[in-house]
Protein backbone atom coordinates (compact mmCIF):
# COMPACT_ATOMS: atom_id res chain seq x y z
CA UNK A 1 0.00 0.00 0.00
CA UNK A 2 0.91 3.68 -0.85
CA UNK A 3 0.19 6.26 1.00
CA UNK A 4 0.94 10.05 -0.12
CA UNK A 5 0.80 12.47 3.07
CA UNK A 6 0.11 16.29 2.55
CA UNK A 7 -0.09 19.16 4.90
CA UNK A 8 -0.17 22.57 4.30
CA UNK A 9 -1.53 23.36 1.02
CA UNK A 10 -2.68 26.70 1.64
CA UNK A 11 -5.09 26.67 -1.19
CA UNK A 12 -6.95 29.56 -1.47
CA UNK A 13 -10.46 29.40 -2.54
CA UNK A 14 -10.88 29.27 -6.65
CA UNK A 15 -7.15 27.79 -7.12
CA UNK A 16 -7.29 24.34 -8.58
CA UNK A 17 -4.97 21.43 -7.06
CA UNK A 18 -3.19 21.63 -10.57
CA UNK A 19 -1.27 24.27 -9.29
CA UNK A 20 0.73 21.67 -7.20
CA UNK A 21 3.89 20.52 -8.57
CA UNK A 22 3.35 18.11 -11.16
CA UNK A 23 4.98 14.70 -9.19
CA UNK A 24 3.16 15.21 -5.96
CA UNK A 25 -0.31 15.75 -8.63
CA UNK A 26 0.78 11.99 -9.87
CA UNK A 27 1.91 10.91 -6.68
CA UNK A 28 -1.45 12.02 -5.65
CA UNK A 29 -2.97 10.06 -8.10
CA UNK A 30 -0.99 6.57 -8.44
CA UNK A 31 -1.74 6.29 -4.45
CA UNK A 32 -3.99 3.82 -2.49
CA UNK A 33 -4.76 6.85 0.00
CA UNK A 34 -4.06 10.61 0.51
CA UNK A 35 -3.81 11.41 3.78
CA UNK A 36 -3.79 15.41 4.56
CA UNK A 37 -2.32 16.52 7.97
CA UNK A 38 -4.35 20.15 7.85
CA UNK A 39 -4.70 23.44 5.95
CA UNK A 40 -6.37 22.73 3.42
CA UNK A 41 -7.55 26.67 3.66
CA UNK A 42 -9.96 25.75 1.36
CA UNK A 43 -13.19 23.77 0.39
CA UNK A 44 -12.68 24.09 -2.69
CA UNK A 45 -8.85 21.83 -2.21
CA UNK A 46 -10.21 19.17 0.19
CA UNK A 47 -13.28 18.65 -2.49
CA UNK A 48 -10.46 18.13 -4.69
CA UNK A 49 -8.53 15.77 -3.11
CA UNK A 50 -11.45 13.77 -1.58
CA UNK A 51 -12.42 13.18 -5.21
CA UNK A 52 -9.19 11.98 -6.64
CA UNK A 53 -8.85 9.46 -3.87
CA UNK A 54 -9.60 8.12 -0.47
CA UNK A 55 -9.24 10.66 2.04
CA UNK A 56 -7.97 10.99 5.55
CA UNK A 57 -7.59 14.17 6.82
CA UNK A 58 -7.64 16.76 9.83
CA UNK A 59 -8.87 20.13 10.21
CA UNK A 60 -5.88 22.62 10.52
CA UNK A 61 -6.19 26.24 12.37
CA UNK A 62 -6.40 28.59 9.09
CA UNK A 63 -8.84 25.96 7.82
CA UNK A 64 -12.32 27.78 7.26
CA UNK A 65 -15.29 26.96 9.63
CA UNK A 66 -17.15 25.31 6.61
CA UNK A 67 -14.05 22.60 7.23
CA UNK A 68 -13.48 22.82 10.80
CA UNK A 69 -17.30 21.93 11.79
CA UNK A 70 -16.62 18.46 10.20
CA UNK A 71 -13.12 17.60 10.41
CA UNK A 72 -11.60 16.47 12.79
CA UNK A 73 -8.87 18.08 15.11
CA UNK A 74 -6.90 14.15 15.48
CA UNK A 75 -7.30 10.95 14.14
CA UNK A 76 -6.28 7.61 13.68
CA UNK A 77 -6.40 4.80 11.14
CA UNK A 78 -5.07 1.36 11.08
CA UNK A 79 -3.55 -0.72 8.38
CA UNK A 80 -1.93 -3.67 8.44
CA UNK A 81 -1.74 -3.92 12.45
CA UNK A 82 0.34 -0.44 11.94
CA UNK A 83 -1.88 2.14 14.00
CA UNK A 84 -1.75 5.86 12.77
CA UNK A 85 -2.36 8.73 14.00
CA UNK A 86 -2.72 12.21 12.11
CA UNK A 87 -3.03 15.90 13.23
CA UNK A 88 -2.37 18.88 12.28
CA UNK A 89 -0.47 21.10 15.13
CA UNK A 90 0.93 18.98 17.45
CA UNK A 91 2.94 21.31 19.47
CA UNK A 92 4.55 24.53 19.52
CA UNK A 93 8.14 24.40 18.80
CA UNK A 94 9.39 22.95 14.95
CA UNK A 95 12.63 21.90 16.64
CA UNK A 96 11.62 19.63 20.01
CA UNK A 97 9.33 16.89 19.10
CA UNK A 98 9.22 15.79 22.40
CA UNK A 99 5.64 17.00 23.19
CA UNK A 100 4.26 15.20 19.64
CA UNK A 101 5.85 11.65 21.06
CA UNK A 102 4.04 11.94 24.34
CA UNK A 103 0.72 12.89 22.26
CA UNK A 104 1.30 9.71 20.14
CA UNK A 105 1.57 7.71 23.63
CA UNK A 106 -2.12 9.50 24.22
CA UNK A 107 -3.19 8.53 20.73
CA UNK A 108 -1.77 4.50 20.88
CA UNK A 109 -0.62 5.07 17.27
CA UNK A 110 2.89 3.49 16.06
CA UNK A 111 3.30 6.60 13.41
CA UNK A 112 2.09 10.14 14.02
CA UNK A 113 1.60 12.30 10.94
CA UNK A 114 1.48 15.94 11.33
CA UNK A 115 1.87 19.37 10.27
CA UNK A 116 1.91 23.36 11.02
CA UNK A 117 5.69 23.77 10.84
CA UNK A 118 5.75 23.72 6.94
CA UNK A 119 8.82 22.17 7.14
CA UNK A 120 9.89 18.30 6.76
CA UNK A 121 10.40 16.10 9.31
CA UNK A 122 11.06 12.07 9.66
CA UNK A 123 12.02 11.66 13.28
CA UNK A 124 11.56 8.52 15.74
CA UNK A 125 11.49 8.19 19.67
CA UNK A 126 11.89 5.05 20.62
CA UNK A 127 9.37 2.87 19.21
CA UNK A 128 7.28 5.56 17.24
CA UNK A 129 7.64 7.44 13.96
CA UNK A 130 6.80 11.41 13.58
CA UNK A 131 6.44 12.56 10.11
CA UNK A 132 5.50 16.17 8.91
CA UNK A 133 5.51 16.08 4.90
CA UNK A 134 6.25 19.71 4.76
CA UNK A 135 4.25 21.84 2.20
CA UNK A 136 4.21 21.52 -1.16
CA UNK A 137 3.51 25.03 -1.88
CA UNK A 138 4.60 27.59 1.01
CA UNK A 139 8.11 25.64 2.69
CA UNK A 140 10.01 26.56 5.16
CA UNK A 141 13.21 27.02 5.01
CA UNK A 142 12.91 23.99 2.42
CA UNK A 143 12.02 23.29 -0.87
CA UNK A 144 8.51 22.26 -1.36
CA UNK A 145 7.66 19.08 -0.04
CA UNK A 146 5.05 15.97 0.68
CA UNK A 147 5.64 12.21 1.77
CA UNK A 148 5.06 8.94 0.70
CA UNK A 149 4.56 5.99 3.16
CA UNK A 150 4.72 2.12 1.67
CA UNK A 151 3.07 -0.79 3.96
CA UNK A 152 4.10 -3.97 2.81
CA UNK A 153 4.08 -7.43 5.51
CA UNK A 154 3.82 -4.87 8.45
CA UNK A 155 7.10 -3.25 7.41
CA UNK A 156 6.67 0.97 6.93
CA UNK A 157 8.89 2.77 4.37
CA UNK A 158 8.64 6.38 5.10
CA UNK A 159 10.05 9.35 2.20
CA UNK A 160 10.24 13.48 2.47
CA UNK A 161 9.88 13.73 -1.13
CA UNK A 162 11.08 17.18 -2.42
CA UNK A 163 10.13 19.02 -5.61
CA UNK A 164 11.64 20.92 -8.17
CA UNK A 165 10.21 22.02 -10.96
CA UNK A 166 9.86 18.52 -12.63
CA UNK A 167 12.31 16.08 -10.29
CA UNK A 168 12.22 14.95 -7.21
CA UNK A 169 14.41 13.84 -4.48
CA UNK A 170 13.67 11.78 -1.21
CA UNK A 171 14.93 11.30 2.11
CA UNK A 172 13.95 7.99 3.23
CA UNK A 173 13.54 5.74 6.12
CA UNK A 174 12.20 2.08 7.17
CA UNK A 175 11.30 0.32 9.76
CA UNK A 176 8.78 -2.58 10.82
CA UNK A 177 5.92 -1.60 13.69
CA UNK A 178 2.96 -3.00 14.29
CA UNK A 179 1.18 -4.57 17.29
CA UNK A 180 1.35 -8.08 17.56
C-alpha cells in the first residue's frame, strides 16, 4: 500500500490542485490513499482531493469553519496492524518533538503524521515514527515538499519527497511496527 501524506496546502479558494507541482499531482494520483495533515484553507482543495482518492484528513487552524465543523482536530487509522495517527499542530516548537511523542503515547498510534511547521520532518522516539511532509507550496526554510509511506508485511517505508520544478528527491527511512 501507498500512501501520499500532505499538509499545508494553503489553497486559497478558486485555485485548482493543478497548481501543485506536477509529481506530488501523480503521486497524488498513483496512491492507495491521501492522507492530509491540515490546511487545506480551502473547500474548494479538500473537495479536490477527496475526489481523486480516499481521504484521511484533519482540520488545521487557518482551515475555514465550513471545514473545521466536520473535520476532525486528530485521528487515527489502522492498516496492516500499523496504528496511525494524524493531526495537524501537534505542538509549539518545529525543533523539540518531544511534546508530539508523548501525544502519540495518548493517541496508541505506532506513526504520528502531522503538520503546522511547513517544514519536513522524519524523526523517531523510541518505538514511534513522527512525520511532517512539509508543504508543497509555502516551505520553510525547504524546498517544497510531501511524503510517501509504503506498507508492505507490516514493514513501513517512510520518504520526504522534495520538488523541483519537474524532479524529485527523497529522504527515506524504514522500519517494521505494528502490534502483535
Amino acid at each position: 500500500m501507498k500512501i501520499t501524506v500532505i499538509s499545508d496546502t494553503h489553497l486559497r479558494p478558486g485555485q485548482p490542485i493543478s497548481i501543485l507541482p506536477v509529481p506530488l499531482l501523480n503521486m497524488l494520483k498513483q496512491s492507495d490513499m491521501i492522507v492530509h495533515a491540515g490546511d487545506f484553507v480551502s473547500l474548494d482543495c479538500y473537495n479536490e482531493l477527496n475526489s481523486m482518492n480516499r481521504l484521511i484528513c484533519v482540520a488545521g487552524n487557518m482551515d475555514p469553519p465550513e471545514l473545521k465543523n466536520f473535520l476532525p482536530e486528530h485521528t487515527t487509522f489502522e492498516i496492516d496492524k500499523i496504528r496511525f495517527g494524524v493531526t495537524h499542530k501537534g505542538q509549539l516548537s518545529s525543533t523539540n518533538v518531544t511534546g508530539l511523542g508523548y501525544f502519540a503515547r495518548e493517541l496508541k498510534v505506532d506513526f504520528l503524521i502531522f503538520g503546522h511547521i511547513h517544514t519536513p520532518k522524519l524523526h523517531t522516539i523510541g518505538d514511534i515514527t513522527l512525520l511532517c511532509p512539509g508543504s508543497p507550496t509555502s516551505p520553510r526554510l525547504s524546498e517544497p515538499s510531501a511524503a510517501e509511506i509504503t506498507i508492505h508485511n507490516r514493514k513501513v517505508s517512510a520518504a520526504i519527497v522534495n520538488f523541483q520544478g519537474d524532479v524529485c528527491d527523497s529522504i527515506s527511512f524504514a522500519r517494521s511496527l505494528g502490534r502483535k
